[in-house]
PDB file of N, CA and C in Angstrom:
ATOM      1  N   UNK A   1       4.491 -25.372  -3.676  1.00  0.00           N
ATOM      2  CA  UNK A   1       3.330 -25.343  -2.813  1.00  0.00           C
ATOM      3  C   UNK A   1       3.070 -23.897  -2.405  1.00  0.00           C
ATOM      4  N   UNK A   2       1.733 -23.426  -2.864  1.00  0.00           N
ATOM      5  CA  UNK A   2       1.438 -22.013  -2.408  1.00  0.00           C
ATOM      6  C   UNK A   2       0.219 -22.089  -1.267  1.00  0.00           C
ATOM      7  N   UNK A   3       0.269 -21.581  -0.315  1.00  0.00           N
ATOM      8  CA  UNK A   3      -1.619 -20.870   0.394  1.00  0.00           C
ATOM      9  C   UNK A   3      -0.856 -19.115   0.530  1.00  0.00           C
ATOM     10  N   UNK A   4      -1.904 -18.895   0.839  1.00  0.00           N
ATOM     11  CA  UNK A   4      -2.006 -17.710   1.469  1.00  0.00           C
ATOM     12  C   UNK A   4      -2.956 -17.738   2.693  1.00  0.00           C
ATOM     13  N   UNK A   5      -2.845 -16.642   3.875  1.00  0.00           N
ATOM     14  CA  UNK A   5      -2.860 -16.427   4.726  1.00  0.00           C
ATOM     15  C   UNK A   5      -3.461 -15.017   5.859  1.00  0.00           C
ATOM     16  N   UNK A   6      -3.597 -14.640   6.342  1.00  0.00           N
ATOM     17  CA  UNK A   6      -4.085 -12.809   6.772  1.00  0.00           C
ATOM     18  C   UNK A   6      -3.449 -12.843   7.751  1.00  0.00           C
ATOM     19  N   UNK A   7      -2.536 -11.798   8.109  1.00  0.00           N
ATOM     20  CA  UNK A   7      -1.928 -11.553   8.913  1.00  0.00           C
ATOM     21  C   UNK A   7      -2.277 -10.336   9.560  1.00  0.00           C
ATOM     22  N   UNK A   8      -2.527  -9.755  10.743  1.00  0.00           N
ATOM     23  CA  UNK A   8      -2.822  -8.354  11.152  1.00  0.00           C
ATOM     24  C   UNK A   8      -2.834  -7.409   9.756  1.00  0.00           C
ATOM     25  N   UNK A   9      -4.632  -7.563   9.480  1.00  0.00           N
ATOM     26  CA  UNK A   9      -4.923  -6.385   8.433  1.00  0.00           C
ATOM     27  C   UNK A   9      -4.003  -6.576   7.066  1.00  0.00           C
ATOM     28  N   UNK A  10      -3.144  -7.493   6.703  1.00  0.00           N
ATOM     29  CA  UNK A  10      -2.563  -7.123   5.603  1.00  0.00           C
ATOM     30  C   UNK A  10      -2.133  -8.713   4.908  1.00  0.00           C
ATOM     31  N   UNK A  11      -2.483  -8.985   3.837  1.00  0.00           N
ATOM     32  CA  UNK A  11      -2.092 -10.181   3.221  1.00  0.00           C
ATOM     33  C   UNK A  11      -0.686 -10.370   2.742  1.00  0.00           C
ATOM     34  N   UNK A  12      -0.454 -11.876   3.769  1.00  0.00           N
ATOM     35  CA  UNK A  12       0.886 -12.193   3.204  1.00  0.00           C
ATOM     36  C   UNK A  12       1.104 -13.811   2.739  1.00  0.00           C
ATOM     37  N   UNK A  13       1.474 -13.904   1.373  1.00  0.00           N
ATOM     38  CA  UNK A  13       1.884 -15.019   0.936  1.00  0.00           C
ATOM     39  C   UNK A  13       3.185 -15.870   1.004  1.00  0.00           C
ATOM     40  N   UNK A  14       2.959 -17.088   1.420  1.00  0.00           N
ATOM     41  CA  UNK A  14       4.194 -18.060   2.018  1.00  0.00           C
ATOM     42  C   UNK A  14       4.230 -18.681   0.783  1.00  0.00           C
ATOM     43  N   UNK A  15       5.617 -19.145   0.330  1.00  0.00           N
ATOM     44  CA  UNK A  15       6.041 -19.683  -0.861  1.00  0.00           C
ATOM     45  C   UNK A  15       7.072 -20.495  -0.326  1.00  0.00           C
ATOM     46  N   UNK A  16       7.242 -21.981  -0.522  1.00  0.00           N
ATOM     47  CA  UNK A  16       8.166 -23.286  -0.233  1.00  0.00           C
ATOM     48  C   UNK A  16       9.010 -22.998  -2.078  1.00  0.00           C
ATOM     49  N   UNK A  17       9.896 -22.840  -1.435  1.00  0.00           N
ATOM     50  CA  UNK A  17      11.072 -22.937  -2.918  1.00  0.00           C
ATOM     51  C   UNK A  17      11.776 -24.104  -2.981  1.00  0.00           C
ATOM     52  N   UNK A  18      12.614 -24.360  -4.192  1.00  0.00           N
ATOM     53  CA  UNK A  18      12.741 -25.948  -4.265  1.00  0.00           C
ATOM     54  C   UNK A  18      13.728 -26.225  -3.396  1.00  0.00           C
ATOM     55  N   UNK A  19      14.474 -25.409  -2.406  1.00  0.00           N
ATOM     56  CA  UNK A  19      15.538 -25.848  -1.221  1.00  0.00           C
ATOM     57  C   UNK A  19      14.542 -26.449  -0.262  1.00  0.00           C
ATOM     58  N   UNK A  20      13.506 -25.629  -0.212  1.00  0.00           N
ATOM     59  CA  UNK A  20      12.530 -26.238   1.189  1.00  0.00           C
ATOM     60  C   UNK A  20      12.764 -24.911   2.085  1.00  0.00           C
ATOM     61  N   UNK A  21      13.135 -23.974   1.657  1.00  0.00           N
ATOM     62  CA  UNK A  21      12.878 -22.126   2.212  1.00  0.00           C
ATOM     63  C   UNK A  21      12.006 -21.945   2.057  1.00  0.00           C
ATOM     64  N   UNK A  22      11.552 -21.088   2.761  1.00  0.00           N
ATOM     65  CA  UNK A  22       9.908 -20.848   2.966  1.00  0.00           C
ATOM     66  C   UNK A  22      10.459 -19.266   2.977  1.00  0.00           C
ATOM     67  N   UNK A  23       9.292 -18.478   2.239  1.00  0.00           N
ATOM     68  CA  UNK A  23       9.728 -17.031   1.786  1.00  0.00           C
ATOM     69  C   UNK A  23       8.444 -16.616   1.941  1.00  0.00           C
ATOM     70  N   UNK A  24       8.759 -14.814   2.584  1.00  0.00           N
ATOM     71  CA  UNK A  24       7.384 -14.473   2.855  1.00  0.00           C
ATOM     72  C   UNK A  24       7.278 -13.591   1.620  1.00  0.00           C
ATOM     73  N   UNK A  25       5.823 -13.145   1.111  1.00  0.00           N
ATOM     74  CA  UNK A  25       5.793 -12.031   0.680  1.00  0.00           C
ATOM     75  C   UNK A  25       4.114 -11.380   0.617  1.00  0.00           C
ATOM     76  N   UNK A  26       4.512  -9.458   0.385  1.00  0.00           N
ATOM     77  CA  UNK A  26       3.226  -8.976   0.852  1.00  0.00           C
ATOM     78  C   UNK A  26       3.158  -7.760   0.171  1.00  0.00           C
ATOM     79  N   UNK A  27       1.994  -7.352  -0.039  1.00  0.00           N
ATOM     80  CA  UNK A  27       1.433  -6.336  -0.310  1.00  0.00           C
ATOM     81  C   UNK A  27       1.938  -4.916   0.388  1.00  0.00           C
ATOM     82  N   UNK A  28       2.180  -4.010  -0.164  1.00  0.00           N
ATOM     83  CA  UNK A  28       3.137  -3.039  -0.008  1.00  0.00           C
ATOM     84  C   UNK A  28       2.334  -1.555  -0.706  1.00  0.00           C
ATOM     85  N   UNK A  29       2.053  -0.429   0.122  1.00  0.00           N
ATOM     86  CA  UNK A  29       1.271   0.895  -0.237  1.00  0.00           C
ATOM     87  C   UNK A  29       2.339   1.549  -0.877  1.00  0.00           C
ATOM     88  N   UNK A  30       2.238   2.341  -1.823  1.00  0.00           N
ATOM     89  CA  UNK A  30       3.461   3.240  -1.929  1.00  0.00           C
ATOM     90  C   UNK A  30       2.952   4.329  -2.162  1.00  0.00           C
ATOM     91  N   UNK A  31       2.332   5.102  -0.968  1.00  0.00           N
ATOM     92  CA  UNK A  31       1.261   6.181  -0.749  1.00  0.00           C
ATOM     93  C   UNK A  31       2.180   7.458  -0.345  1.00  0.00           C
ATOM     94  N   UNK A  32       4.004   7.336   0.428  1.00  0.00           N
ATOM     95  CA  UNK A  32       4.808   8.214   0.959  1.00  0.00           C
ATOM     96  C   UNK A  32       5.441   8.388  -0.914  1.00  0.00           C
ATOM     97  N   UNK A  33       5.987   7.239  -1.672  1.00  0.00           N
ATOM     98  CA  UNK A  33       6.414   7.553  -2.835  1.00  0.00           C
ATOM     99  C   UNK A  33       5.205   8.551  -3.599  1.00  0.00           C
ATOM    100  N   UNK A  34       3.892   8.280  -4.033  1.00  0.00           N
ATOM    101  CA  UNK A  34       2.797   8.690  -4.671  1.00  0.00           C
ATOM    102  C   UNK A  34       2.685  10.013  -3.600  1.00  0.00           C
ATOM    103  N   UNK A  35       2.758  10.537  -2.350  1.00  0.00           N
ATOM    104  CA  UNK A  35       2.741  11.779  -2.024  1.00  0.00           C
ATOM    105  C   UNK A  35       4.012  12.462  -2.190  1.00  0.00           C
ATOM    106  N   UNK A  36       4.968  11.947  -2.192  1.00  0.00           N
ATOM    107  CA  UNK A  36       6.298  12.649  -2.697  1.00  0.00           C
ATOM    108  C   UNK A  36       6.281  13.373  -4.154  1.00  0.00           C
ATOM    109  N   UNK A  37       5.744  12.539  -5.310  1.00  0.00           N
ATOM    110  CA  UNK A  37       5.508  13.089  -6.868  1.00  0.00           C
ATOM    111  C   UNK A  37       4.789  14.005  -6.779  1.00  0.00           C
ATOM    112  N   UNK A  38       3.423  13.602  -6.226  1.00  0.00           N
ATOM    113  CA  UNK A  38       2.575  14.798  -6.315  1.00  0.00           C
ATOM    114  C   UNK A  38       3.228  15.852  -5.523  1.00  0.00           C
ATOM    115  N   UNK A  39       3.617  16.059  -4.522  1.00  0.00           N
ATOM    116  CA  UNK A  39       4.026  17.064  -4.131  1.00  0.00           C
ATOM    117  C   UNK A  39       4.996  18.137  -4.904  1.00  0.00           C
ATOM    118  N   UNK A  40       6.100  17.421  -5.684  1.00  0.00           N
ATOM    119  CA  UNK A  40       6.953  17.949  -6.103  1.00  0.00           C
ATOM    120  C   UNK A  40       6.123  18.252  -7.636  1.00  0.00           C
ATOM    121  N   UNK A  41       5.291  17.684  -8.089  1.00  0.00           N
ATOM    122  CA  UNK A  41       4.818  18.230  -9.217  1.00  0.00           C
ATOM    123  C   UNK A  41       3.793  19.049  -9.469  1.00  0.00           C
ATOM    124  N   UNK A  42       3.340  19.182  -7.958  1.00  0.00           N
ATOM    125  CA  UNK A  42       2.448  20.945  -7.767  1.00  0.00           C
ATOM    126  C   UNK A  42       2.830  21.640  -7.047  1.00  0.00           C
ATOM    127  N   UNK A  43       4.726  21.409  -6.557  1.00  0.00           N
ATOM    128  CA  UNK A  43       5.358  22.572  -6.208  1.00  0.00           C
ATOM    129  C   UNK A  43       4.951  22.812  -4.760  1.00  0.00           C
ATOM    130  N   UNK A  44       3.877  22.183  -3.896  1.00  0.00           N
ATOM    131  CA  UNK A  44       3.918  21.953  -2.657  1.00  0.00           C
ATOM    132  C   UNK A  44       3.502  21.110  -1.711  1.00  0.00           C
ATOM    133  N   UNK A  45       3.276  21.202  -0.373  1.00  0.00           N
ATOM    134  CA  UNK A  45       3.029  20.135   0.892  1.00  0.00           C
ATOM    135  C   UNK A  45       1.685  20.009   0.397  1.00  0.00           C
ATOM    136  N   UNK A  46       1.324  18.491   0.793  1.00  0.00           N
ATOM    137  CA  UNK A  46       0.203  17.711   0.486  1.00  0.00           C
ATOM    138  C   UNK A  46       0.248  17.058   2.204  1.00  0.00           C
ATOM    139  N   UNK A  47      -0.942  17.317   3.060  1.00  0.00           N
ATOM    140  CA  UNK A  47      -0.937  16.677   4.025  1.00  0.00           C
ATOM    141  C   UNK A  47      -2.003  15.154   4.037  1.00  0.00           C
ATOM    142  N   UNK A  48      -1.437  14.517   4.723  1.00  0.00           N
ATOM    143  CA  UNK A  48      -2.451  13.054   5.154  1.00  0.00           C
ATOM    144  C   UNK A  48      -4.096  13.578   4.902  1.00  0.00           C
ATOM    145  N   UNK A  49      -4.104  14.631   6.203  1.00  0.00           N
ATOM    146  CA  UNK A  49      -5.574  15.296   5.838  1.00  0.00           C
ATOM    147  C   UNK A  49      -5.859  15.733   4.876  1.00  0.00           C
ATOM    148  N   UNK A  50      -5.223  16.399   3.399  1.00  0.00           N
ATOM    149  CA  UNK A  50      -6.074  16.465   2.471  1.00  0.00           C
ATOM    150  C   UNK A  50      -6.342  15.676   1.751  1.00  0.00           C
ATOM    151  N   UNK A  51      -5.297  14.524   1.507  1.00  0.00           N
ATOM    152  CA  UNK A  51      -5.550  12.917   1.042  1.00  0.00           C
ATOM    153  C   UNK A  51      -6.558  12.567   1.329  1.00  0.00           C
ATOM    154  N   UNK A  52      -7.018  12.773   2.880  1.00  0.00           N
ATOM    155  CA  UNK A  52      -8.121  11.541   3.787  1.00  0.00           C
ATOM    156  C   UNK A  52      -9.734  12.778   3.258  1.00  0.00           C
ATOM    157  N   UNK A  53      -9.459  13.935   3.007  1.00  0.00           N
ATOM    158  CA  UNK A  53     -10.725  14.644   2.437  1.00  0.00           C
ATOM    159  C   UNK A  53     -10.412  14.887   1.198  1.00  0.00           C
ATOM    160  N   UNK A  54     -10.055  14.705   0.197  1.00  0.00           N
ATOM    161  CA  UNK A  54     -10.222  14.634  -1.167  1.00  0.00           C
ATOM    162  C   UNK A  54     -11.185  13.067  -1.700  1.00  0.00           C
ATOM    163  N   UNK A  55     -10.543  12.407  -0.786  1.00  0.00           N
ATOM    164  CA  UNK A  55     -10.889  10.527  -1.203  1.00  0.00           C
ATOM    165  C   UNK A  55     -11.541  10.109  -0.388  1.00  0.00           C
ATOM    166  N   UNK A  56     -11.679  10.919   0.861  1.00  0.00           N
ATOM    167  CA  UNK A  56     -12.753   9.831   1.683  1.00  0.00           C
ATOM    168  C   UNK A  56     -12.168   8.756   2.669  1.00  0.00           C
ATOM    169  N   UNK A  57     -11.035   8.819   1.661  1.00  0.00           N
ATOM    170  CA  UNK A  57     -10.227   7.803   2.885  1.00  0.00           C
ATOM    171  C   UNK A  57     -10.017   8.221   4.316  1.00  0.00           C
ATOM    172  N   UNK A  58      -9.965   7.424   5.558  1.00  0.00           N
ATOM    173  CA  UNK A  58      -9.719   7.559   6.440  1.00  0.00           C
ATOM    174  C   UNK A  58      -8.352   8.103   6.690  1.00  0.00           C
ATOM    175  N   UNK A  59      -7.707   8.968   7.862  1.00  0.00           N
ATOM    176  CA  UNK A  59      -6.651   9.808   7.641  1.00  0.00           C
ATOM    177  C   UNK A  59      -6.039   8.516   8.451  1.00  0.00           C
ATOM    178  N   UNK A  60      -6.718   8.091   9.619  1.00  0.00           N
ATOM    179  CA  UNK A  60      -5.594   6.950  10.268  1.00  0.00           C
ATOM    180  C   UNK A  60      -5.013   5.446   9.498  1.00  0.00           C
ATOM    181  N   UNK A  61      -6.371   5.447   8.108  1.00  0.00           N
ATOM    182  CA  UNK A  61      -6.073   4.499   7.293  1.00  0.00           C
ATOM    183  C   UNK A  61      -4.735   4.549   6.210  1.00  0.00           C
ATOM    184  N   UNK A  62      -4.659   6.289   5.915  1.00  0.00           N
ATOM    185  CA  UNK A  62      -3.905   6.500   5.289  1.00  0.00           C
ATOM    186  C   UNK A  62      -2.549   6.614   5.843  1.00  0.00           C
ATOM    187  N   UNK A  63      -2.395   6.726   7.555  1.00  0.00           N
ATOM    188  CA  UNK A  63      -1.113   6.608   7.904  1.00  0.00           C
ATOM    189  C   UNK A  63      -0.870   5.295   8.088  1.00  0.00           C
ATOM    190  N   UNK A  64      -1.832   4.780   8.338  1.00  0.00           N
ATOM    191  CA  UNK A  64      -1.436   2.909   8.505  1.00  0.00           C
ATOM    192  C   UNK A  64      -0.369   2.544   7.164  1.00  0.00           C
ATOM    193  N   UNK A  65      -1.299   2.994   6.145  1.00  0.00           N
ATOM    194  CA  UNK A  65      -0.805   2.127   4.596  1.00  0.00           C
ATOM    195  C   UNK A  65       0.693   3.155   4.130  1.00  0.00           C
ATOM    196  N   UNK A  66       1.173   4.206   5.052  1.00  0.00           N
ATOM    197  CA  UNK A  66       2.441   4.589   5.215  1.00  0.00           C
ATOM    198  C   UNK A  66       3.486   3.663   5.786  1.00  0.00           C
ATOM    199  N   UNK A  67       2.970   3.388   6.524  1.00  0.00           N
ATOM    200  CA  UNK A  67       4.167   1.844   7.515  1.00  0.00           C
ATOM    201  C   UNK A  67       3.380   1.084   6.892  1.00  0.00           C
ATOM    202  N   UNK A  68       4.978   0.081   6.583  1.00  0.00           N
ATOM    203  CA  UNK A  68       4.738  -1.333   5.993  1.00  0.00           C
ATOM    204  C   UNK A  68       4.739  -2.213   7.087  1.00  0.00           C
ATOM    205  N   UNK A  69       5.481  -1.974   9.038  1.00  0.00           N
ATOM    206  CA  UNK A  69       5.038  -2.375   9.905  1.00  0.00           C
ATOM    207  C   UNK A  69       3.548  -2.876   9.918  1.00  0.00           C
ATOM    208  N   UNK A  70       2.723  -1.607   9.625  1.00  0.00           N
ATOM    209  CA  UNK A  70       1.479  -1.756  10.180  1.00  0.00           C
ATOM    210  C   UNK A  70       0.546  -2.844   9.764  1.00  0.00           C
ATOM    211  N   UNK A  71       1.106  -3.035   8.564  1.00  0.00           N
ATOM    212  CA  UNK A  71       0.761  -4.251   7.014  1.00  0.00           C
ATOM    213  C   UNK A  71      -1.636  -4.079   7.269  1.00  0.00           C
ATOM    214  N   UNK A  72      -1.488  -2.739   6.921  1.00  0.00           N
ATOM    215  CA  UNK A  72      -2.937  -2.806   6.524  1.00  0.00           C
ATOM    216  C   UNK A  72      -3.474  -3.061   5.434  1.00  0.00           C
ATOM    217  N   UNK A  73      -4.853  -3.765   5.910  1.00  0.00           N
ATOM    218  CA  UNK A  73      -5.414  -3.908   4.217  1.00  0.00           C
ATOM    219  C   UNK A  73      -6.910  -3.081   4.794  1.00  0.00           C
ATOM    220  N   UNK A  74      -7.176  -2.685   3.398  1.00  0.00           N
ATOM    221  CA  UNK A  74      -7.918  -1.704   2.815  1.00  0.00           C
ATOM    222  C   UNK A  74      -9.214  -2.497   1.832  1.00  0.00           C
ATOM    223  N   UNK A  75     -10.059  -1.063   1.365  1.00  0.00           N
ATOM    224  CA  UNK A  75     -10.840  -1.685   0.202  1.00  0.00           C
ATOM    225  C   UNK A  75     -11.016  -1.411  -1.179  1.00  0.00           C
ATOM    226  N   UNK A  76     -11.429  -1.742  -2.333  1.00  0.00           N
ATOM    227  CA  UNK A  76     -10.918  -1.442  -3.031  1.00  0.00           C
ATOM    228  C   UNK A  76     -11.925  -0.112  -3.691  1.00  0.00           C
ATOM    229  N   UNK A  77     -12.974   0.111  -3.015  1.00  0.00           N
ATOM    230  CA  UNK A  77     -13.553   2.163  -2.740  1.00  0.00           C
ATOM    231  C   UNK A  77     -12.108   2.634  -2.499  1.00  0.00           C
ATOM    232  N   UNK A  78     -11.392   2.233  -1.777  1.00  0.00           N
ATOM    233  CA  UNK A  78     -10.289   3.267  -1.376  1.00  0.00           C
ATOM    234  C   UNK A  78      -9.232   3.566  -1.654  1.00  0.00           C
ATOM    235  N   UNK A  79      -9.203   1.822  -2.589  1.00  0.00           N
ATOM    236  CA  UNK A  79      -7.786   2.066  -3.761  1.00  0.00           C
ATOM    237  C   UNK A  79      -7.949   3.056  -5.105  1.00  0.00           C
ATOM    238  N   UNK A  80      -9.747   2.624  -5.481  1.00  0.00           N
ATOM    239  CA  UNK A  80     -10.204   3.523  -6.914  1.00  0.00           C
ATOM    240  C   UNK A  80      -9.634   4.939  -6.288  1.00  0.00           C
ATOM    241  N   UNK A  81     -10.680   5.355  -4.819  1.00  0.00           N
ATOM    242  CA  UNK A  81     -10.208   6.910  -4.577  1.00  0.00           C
ATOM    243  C   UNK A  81      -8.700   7.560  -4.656  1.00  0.00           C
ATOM    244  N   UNK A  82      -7.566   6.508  -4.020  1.00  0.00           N
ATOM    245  CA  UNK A  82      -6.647   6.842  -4.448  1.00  0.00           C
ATOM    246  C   UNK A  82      -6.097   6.962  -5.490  1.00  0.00           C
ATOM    247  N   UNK A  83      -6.116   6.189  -6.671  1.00  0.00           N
ATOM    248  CA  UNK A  83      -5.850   6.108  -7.985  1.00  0.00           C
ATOM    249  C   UNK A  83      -5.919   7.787  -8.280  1.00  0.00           C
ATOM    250  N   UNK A  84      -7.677   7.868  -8.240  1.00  0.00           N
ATOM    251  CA  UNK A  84      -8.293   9.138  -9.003  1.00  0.00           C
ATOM    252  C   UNK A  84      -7.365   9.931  -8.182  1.00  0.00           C
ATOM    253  N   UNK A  85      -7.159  10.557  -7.087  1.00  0.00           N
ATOM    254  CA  UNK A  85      -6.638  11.630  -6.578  1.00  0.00           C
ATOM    255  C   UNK A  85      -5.207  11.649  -7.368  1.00  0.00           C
ATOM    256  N   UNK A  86      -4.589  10.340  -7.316  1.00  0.00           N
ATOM    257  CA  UNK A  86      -2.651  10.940  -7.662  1.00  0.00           C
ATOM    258  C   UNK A  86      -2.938  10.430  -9.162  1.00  0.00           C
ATOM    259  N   UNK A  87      -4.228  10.231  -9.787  1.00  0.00           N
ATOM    260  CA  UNK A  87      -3.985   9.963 -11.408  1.00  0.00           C
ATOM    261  C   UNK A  87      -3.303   8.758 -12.044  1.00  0.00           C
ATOM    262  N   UNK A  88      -3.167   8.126 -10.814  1.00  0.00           N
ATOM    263  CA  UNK A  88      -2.349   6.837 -11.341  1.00  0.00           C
ATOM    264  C   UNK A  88      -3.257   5.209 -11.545  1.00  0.00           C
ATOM    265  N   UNK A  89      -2.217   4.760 -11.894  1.00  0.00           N
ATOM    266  CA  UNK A  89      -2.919   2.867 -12.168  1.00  0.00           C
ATOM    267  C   UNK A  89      -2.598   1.849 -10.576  1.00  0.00           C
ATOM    268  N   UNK A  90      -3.783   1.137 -10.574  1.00  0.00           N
ATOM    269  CA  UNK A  90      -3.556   0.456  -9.325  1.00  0.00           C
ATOM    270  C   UNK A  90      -2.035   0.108  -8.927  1.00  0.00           C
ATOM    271  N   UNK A  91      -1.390  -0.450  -9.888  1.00  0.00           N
ATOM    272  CA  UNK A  91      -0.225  -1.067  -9.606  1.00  0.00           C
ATOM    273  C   UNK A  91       0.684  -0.177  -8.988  1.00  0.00           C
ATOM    274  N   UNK A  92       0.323   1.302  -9.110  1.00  0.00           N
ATOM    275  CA  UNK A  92       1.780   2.106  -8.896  1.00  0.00           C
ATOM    276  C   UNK A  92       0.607   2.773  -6.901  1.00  0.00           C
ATOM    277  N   UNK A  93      -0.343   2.101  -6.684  1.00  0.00           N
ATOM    278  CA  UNK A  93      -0.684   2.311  -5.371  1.00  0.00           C
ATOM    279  C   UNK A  93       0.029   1.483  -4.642  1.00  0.00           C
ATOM    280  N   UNK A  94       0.181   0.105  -4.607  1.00  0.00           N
ATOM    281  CA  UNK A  94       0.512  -0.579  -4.325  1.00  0.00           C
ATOM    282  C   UNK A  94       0.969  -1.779  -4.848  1.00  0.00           C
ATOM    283  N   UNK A  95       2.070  -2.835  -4.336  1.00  0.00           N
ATOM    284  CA  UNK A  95       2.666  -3.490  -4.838  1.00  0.00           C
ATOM    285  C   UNK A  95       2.992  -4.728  -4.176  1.00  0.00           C
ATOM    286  N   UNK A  96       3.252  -6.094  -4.889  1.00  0.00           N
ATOM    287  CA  UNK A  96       3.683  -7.101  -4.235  1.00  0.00           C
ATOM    288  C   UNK A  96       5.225  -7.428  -4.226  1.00  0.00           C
ATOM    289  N   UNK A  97       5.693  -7.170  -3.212  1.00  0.00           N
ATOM    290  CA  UNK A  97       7.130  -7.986  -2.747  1.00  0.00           C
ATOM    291  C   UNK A  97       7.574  -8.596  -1.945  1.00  0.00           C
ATOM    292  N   UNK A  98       8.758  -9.356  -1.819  1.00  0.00           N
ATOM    293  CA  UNK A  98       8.918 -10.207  -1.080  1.00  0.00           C
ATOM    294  C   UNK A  98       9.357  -9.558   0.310  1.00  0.00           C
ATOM    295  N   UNK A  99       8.563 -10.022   1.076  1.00  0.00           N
ATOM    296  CA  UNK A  99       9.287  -9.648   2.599  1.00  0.00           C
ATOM    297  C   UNK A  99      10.474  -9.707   2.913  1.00  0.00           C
ATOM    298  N   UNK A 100      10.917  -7.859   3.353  1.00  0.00           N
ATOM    299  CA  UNK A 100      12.561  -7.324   3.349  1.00  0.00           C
ATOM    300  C   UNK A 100      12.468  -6.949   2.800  1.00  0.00           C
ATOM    301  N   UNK A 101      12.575  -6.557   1.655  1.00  0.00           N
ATOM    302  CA  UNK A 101      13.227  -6.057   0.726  1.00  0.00           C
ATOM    303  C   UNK A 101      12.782  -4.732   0.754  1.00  0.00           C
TER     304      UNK A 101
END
């Protein structure tokens, strides 16, 4: 048995496994990993603010989708912009896992 659900800004899916555990899981930014590469592969500091003015993205949006606390959701103008800036494929913006981990 699957639904899904919205939880403060960020989608999380409940899954019943065949014990009768109920398992959360959610959407996950990996915007601190994707500023870590780039950084180290042009040799320097990349701040929030030039992220949030290269892409347009909002700078408080972009610290939200830093904490997985914050569990924000976004749009997908702001996933393309990110892509284009770190050169990457949606999947490596963000990711689905199970809550914890």
């Amino acid at each position: 048995m699957f639904f899904q659900r919205t939880m403060y800004h960020h989608f999380i899916v409940l899954s019943k496994n065949i014990c009768g555990f109920i398992r959360f899981f959610m959407i996950r930014f990996r915007l601190k990993e994707l500023l870590a590469e780039k950084e180290f592969q042009e040799k320097r500091k990349i701040t929030l603010n030039e992220v949030a003015e290269k892409t347009g993205v909002n700078r408080t949006s972009l610290s939200k989708m830093q904490n997985p606390a914050m569990r924000h959701s976004t749009t997908t103008n702001s996933i393309d912009s990110l892509c284009q800036f770190f050169n990457c494929r949606v999947e490596e913006v963000m990711v689905y896992v199970e809550e914890g981990d």
